[in-house]
PDB file of N, CA and C in Angstrom:
ATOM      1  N   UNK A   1       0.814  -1.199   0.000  1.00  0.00           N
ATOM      2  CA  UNK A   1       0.000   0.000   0.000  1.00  0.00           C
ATOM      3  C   UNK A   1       0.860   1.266   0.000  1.00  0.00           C
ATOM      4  N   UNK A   2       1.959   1.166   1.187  1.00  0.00           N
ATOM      5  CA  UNK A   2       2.727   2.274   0.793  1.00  0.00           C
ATOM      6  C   UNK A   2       3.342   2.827  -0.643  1.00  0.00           C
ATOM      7  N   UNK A   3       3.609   1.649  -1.183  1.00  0.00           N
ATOM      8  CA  UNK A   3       4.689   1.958  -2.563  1.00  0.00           C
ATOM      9  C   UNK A   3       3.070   2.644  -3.865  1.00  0.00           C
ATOM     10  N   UNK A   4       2.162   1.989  -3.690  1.00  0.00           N
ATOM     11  CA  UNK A   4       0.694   2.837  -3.721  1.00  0.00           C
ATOM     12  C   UNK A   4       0.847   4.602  -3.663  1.00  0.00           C
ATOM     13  N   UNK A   5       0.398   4.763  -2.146  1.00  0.00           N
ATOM     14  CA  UNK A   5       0.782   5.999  -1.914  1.00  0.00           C
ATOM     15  C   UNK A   5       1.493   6.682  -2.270  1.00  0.00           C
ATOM     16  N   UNK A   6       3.061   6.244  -2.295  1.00  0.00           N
ATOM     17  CA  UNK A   6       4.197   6.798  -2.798  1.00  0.00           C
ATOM     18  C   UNK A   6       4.312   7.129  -3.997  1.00  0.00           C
ATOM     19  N   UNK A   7       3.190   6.394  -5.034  1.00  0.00           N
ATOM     20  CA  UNK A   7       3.344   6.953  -6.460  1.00  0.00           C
ATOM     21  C   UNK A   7       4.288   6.185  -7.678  1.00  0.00           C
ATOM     22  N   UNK A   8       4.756   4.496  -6.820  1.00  0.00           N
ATOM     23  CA  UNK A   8       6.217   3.973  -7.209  1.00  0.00           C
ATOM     24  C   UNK A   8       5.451   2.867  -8.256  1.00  0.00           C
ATOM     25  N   UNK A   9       5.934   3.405  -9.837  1.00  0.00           N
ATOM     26  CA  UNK A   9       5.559   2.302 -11.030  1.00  0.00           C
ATOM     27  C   UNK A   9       6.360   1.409 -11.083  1.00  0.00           C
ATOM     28  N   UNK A  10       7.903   1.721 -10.831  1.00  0.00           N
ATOM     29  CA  UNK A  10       8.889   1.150 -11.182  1.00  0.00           C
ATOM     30  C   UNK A  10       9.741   0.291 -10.099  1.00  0.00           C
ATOM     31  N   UNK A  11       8.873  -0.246  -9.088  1.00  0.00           N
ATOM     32  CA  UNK A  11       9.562  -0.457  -7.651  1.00  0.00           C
ATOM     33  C   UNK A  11      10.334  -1.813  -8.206  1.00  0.00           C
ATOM     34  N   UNK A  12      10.128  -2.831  -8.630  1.00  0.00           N
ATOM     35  CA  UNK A  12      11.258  -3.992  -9.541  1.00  0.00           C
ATOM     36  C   UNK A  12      12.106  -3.612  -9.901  1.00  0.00           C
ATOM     37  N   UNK A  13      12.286  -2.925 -11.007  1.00  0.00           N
ATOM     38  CA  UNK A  13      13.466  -2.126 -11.879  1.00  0.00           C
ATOM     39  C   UNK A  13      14.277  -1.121 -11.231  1.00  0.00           C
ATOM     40  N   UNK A  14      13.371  -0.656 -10.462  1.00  0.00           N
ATOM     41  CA  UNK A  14      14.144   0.865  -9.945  1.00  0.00           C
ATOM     42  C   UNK A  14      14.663   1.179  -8.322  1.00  0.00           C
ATOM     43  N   UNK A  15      16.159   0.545  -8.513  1.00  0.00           N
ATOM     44  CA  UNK A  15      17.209   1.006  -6.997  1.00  0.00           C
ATOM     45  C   UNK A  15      16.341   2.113  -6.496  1.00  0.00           C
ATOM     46  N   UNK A  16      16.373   2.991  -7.123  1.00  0.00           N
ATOM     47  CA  UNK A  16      15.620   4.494  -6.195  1.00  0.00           C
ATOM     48  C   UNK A  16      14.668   4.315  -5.508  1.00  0.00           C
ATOM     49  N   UNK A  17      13.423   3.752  -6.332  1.00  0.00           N
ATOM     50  CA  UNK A  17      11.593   3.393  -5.443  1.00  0.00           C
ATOM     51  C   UNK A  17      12.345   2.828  -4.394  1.00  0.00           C
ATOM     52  N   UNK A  18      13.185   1.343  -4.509  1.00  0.00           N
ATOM     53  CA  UNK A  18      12.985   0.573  -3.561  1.00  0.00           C
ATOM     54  C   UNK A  18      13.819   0.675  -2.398  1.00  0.00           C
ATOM     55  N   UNK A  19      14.954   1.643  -2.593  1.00  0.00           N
ATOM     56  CA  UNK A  19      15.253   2.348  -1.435  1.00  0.00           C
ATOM     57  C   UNK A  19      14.514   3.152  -0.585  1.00  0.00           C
ATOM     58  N   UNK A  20      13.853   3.971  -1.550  1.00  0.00           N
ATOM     59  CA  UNK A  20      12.730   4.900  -0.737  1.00  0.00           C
ATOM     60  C   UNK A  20      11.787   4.200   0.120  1.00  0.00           C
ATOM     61  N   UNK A  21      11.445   3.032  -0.809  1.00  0.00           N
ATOM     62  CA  UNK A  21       9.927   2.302   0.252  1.00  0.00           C
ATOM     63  C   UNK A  21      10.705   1.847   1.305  1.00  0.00           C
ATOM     64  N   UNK A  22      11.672   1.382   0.819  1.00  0.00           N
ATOM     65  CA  UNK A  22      12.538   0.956   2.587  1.00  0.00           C
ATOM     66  C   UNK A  22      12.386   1.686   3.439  1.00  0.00           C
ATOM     67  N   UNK A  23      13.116   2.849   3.361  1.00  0.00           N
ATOM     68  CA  UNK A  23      13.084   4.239   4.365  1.00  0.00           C
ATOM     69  C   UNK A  23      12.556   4.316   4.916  1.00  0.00           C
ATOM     70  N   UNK A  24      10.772   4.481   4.267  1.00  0.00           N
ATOM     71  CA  UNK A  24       9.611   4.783   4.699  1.00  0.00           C
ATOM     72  C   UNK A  24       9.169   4.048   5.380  1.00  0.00           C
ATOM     73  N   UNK A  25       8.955   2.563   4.747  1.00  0.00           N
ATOM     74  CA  UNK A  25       8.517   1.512   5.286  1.00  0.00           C
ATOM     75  C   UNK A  25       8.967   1.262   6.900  1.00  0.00           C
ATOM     76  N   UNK A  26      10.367   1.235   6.751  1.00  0.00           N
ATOM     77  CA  UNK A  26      11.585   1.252   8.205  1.00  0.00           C
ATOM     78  C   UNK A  26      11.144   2.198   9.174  1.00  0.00           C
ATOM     79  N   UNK A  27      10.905   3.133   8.770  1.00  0.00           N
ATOM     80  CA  UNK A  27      10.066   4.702   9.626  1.00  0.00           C
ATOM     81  C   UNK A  27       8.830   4.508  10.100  1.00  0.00           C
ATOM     82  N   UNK A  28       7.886   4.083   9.026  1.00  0.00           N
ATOM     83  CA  UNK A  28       6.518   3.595   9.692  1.00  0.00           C
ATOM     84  C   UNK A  28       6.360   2.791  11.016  1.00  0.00           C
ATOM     85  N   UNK A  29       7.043   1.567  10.221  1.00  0.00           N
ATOM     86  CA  UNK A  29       7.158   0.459  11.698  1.00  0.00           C
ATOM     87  C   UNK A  29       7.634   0.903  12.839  1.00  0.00           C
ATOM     88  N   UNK A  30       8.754   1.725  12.397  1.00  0.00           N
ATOM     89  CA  UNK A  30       9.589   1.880  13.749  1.00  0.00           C
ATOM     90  C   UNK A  30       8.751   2.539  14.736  1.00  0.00           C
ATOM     91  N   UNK A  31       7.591   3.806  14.036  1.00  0.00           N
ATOM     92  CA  UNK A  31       7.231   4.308  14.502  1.00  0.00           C
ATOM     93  C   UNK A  31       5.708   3.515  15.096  1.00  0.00           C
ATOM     94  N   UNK A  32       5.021   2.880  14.470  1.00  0.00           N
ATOM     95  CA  UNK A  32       3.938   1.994  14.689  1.00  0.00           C
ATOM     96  C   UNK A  32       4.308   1.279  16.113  1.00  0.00           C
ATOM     97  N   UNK A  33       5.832   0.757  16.225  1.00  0.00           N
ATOM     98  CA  UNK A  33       6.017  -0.401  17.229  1.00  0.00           C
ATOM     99  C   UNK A  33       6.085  -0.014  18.541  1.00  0.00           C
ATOM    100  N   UNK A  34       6.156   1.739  18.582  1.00  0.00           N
ATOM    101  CA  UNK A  34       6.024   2.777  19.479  1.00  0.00           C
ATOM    102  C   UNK A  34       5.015   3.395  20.176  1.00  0.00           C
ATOM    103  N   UNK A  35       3.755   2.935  19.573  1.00  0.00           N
ATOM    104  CA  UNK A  35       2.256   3.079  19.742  1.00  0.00           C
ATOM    105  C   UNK A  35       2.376   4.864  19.196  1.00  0.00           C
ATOM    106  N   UNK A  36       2.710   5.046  18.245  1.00  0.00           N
ATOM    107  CA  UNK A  36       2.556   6.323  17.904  1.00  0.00           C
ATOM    108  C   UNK A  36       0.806   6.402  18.121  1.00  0.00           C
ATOM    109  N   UNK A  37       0.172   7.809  18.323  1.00  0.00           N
ATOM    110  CA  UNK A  37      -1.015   8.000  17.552  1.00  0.00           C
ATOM    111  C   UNK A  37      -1.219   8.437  15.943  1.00  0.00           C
ATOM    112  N   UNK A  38      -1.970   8.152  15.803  1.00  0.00           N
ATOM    113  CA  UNK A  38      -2.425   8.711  13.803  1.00  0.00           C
ATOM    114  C   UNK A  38      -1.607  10.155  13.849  1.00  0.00           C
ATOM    115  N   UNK A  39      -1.691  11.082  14.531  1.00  0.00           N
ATOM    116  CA  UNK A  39      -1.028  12.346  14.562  1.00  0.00           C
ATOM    117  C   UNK A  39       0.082  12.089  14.366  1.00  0.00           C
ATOM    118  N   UNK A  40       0.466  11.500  15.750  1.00  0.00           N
ATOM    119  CA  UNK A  40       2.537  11.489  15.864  1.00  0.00           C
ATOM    120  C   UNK A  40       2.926  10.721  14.451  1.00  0.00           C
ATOM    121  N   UNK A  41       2.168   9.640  14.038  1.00  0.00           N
ATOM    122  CA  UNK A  41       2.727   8.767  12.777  1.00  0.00           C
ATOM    123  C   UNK A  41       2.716  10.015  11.672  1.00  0.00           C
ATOM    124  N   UNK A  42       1.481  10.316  11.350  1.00  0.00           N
ATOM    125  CA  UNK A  42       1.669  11.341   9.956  1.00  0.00           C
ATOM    126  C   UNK A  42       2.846  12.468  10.667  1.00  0.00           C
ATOM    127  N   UNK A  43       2.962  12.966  12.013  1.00  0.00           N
ATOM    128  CA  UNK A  43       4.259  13.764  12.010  1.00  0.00           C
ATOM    129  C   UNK A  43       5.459  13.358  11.470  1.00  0.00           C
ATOM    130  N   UNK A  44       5.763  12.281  12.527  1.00  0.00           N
ATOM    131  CA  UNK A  44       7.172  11.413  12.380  1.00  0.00           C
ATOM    132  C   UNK A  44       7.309  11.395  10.710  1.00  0.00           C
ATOM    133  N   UNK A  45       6.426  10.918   9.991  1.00  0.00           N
ATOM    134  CA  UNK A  45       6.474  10.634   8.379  1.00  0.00           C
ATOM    135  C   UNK A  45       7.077  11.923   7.636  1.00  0.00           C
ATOM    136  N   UNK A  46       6.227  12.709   8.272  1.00  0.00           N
ATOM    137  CA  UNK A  46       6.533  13.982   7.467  1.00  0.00           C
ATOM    138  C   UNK A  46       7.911  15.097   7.701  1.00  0.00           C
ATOM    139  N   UNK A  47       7.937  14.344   9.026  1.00  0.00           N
ATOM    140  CA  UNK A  47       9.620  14.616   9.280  1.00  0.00           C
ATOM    141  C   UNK A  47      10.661  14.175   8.867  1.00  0.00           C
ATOM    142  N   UNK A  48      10.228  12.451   8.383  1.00  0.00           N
ATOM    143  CA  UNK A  48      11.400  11.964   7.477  1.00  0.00           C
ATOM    144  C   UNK A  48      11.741  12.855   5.994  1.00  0.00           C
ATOM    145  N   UNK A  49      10.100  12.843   5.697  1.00  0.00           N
ATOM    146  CA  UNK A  49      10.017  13.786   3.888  1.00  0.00           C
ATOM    147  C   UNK A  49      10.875  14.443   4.142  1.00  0.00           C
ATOM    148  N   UNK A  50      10.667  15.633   5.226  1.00  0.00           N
ATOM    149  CA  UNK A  50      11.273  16.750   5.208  1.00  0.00           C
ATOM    150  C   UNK A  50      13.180  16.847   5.503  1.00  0.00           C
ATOM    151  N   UNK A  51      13.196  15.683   6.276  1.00  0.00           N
ATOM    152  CA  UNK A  51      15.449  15.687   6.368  1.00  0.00           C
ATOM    153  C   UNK A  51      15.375  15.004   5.005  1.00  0.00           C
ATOM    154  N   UNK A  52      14.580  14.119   4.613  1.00  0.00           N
ATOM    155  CA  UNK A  52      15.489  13.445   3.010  1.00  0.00           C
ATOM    156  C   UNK A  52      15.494  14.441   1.507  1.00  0.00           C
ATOM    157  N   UNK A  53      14.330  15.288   2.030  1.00  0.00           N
ATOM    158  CA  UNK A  53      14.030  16.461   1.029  1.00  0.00           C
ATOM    159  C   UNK A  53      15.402  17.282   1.054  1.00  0.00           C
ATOM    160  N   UNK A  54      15.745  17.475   2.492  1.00  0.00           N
ATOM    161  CA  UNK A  54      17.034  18.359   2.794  1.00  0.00           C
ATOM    162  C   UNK A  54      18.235  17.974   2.349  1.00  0.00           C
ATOM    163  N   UNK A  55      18.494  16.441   2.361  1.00  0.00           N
ATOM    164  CA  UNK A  55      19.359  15.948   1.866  1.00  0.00           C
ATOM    165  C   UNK A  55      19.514  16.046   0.173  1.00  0.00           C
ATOM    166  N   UNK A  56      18.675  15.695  -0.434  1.00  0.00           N
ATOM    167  CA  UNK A  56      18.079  15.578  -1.714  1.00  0.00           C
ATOM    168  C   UNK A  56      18.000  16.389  -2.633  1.00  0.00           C
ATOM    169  N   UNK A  57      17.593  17.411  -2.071  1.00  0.00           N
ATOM    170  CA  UNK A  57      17.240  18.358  -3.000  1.00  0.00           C
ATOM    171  C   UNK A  57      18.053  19.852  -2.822  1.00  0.00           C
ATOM    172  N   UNK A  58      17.798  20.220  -1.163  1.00  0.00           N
ATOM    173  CA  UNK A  58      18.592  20.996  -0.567  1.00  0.00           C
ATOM    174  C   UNK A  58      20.210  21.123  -0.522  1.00  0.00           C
ATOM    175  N   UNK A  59      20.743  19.571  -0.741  1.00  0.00           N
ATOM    176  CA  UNK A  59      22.264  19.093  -0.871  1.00  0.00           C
ATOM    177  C   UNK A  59      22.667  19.486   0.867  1.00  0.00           C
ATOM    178  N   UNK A  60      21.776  19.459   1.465  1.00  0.00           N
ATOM    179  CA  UNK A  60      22.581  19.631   2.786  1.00  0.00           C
ATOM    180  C   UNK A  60      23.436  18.916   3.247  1.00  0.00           C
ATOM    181  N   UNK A  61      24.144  19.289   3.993  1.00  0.00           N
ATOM    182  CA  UNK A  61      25.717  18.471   5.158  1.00  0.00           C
ATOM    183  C   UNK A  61      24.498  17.823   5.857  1.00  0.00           C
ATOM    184  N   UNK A  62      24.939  17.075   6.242  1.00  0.00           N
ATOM    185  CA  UNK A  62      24.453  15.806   7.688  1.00  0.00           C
ATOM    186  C   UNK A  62      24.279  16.760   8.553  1.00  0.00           C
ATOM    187  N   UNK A  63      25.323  17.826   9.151  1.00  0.00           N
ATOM    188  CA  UNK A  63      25.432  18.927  10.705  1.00  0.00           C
ATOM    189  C   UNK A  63      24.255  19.807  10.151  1.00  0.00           C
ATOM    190  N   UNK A  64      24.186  20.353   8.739  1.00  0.00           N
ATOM    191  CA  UNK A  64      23.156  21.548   8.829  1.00  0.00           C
ATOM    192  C   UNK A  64      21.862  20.727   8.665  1.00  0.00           C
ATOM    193  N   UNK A  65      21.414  19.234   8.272  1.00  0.00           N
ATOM    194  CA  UNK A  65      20.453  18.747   8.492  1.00  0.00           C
ATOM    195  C   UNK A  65      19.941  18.384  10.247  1.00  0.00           C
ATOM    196  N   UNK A  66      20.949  17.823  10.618  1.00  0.00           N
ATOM    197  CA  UNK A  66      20.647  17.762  11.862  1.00  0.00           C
ATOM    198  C   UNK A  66      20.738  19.086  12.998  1.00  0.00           C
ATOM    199  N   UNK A  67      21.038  20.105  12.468  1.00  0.00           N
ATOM    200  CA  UNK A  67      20.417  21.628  12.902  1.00  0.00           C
ATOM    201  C   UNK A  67      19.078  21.913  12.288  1.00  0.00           C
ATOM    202  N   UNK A  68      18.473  21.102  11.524  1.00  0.00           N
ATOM    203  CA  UNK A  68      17.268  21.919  10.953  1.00  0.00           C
ATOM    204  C   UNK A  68      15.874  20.481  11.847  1.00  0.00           C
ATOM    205  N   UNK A  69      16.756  19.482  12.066  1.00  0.00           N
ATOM    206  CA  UNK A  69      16.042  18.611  13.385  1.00  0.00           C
ATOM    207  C   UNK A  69      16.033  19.237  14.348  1.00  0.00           C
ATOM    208  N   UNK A  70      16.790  19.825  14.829  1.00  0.00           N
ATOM    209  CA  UNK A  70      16.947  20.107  16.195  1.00  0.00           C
ATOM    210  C   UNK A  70      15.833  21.621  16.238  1.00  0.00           C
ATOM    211  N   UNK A  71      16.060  22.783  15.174  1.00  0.00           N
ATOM    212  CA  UNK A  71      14.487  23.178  15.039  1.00  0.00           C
ATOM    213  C   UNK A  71      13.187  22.935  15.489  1.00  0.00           C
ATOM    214  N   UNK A  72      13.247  21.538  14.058  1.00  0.00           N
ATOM    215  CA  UNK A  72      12.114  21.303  14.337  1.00  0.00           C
ATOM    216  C   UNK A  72      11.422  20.647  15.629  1.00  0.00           C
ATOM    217  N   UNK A  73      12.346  20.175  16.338  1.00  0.00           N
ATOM    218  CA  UNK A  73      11.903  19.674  17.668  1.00  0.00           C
ATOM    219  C   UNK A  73      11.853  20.285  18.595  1.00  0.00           C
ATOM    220  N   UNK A  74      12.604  21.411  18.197  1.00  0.00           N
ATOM    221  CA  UNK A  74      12.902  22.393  19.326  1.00  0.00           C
ATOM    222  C   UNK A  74      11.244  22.783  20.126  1.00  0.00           C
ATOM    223  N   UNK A  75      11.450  22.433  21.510  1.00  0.00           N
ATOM    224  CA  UNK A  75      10.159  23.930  22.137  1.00  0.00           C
ATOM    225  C   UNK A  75       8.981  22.338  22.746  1.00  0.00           C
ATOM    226  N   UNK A  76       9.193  20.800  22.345  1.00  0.00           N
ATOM    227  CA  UNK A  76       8.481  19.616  22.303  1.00  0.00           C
ATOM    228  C   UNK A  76       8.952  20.232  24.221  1.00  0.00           C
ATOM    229  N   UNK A  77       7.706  19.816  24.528  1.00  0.00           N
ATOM    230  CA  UNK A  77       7.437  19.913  26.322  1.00  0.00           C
ATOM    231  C   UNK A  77       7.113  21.060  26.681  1.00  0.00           C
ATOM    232  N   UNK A  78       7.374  22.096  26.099  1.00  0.00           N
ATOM    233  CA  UNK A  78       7.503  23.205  26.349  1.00  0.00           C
ATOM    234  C   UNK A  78       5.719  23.607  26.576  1.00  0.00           C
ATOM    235  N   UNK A  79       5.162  24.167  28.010  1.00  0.00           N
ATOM    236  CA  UNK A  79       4.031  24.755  27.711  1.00  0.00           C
ATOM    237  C   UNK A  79       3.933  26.073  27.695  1.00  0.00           C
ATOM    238  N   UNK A  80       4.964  27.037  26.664  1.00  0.00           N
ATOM    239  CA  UNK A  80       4.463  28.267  26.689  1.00  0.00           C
ATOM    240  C   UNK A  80       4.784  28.233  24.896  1.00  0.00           C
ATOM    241  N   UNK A  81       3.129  28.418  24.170  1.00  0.00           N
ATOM    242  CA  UNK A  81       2.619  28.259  22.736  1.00  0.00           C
ATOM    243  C   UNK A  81       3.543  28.999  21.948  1.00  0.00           C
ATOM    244  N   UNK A  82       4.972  29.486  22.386  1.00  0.00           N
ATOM    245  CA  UNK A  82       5.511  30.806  21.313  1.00  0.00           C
ATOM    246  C   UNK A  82       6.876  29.814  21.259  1.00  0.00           C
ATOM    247  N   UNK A  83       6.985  28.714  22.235  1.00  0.00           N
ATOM    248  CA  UNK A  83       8.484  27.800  22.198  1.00  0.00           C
ATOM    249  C   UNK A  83       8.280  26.334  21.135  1.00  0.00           C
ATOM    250  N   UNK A  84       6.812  26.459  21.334  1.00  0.00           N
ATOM    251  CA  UNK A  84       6.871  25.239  21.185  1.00  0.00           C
ATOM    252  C   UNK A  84       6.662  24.890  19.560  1.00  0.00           C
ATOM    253  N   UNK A  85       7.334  23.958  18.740  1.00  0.00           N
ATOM    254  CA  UNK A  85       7.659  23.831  17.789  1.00  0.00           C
ATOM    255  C   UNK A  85       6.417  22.902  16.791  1.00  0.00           C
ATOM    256  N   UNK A  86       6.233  23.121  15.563  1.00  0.00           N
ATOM    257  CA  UNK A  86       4.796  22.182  15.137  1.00  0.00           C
ATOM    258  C   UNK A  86       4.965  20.528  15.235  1.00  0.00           C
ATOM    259  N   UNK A  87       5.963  20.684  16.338  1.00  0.00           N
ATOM    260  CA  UNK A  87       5.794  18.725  16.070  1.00  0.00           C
ATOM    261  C   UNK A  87       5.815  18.851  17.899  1.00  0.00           C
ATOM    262  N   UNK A  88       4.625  19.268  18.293  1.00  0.00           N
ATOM    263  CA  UNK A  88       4.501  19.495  19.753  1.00  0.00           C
ATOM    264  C   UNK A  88       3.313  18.354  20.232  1.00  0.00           C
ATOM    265  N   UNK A  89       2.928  18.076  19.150  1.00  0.00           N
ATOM    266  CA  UNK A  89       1.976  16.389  19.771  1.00  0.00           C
ATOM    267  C   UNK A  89       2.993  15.419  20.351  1.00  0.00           C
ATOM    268  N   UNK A  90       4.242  15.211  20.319  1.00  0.00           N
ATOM    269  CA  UNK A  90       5.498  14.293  20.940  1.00  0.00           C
ATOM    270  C   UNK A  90       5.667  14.903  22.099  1.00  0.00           C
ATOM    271  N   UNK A  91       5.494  13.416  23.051  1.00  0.00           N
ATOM    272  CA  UNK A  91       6.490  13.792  24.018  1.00  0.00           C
ATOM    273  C   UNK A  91       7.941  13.904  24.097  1.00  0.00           C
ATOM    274  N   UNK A  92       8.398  13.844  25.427  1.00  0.00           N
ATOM    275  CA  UNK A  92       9.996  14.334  25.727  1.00  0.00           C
ATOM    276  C   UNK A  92      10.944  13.101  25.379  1.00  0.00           C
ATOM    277  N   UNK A  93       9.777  12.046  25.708  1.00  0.00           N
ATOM    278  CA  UNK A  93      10.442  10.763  25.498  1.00  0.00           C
ATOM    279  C   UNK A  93      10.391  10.526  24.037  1.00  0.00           C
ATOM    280  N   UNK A  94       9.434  10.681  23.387  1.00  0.00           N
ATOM    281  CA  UNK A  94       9.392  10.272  21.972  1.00  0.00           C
ATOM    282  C   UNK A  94      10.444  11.052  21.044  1.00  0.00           C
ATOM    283  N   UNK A  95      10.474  12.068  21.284  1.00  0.00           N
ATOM    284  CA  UNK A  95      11.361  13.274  20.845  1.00  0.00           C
ATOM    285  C   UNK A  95      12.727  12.703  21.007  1.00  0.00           C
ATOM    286  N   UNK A  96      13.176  12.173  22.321  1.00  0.00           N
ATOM    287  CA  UNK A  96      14.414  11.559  22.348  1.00  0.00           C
ATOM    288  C   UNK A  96      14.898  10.326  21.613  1.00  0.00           C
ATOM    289  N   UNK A  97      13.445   9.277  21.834  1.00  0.00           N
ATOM    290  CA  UNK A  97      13.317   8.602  20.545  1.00  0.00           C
ATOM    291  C   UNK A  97      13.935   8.506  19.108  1.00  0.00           C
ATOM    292  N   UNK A  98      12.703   9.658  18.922  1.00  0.00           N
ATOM    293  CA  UNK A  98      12.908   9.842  16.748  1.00  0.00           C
ATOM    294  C   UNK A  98      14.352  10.462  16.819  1.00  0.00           C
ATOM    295  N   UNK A  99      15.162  11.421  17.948  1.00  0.00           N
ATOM    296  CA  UNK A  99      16.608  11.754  17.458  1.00  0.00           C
ATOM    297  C   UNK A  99      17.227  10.535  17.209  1.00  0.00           C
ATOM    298  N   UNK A 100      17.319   9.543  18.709  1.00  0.00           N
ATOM    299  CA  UNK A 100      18.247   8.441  18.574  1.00  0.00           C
ATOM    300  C   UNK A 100      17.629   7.508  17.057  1.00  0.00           C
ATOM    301  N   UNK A 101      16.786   7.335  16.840  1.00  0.00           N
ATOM    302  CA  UNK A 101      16.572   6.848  15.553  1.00  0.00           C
ATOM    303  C   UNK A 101      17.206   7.311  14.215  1.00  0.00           C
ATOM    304  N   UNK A 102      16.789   8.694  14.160  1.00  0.00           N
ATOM    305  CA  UNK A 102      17.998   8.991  13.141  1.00  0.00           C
ATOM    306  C   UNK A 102      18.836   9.309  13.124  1.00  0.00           C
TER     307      UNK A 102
END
């Protein structure tokens, strides 16, 4: 279903799809086996898009990708609404989590 979603014609033939569905696939579970909720999962997901986009497209270093994580996580626990960062449905623990994961 994912490779579905993903848009992948060529997932047999093509190193690229089937790296990608890995990724994703690897991310989902990891995150599923965590009891994510529907929220935290479509976050976590969309946090992968967003570092492989950085990598990808952006050509970022590994250090300025993992400064643009640390952003986005930035402000998670935090209860004053001006710290806290749009991936604020995670807790402190989960947050520590998805770093050590990637």
């Amino acid at each position: 279903k994912l490779e579905e979603f993903l848009n992948f014609k060529q997932l047999k033939t093509s190193l690229k799809e089937a790296i990608l569905l890995d990724y994703y696939t690897a991310g989902f579970w990891w995150a599923k086996e965590r009891n994510f909720s529907v929220i935290q999962l479509s976050g976590f997901m969309d946090l992968l898009n967003y570092l492989l986009e950085n990598l990808s497209n952006k050509h970022m270093t590994l250090g300025d990708n993992l400064k643009e994580l640390a952003k986005a996580m930035a402000g998670i626990g935090e209860t004053d609404s001006e710290r806290s960062g749009d991936l604020n449905f995670f807790s402190i623990e989960q947050a520590k989590a998805i770093i050590d994961y990637l």
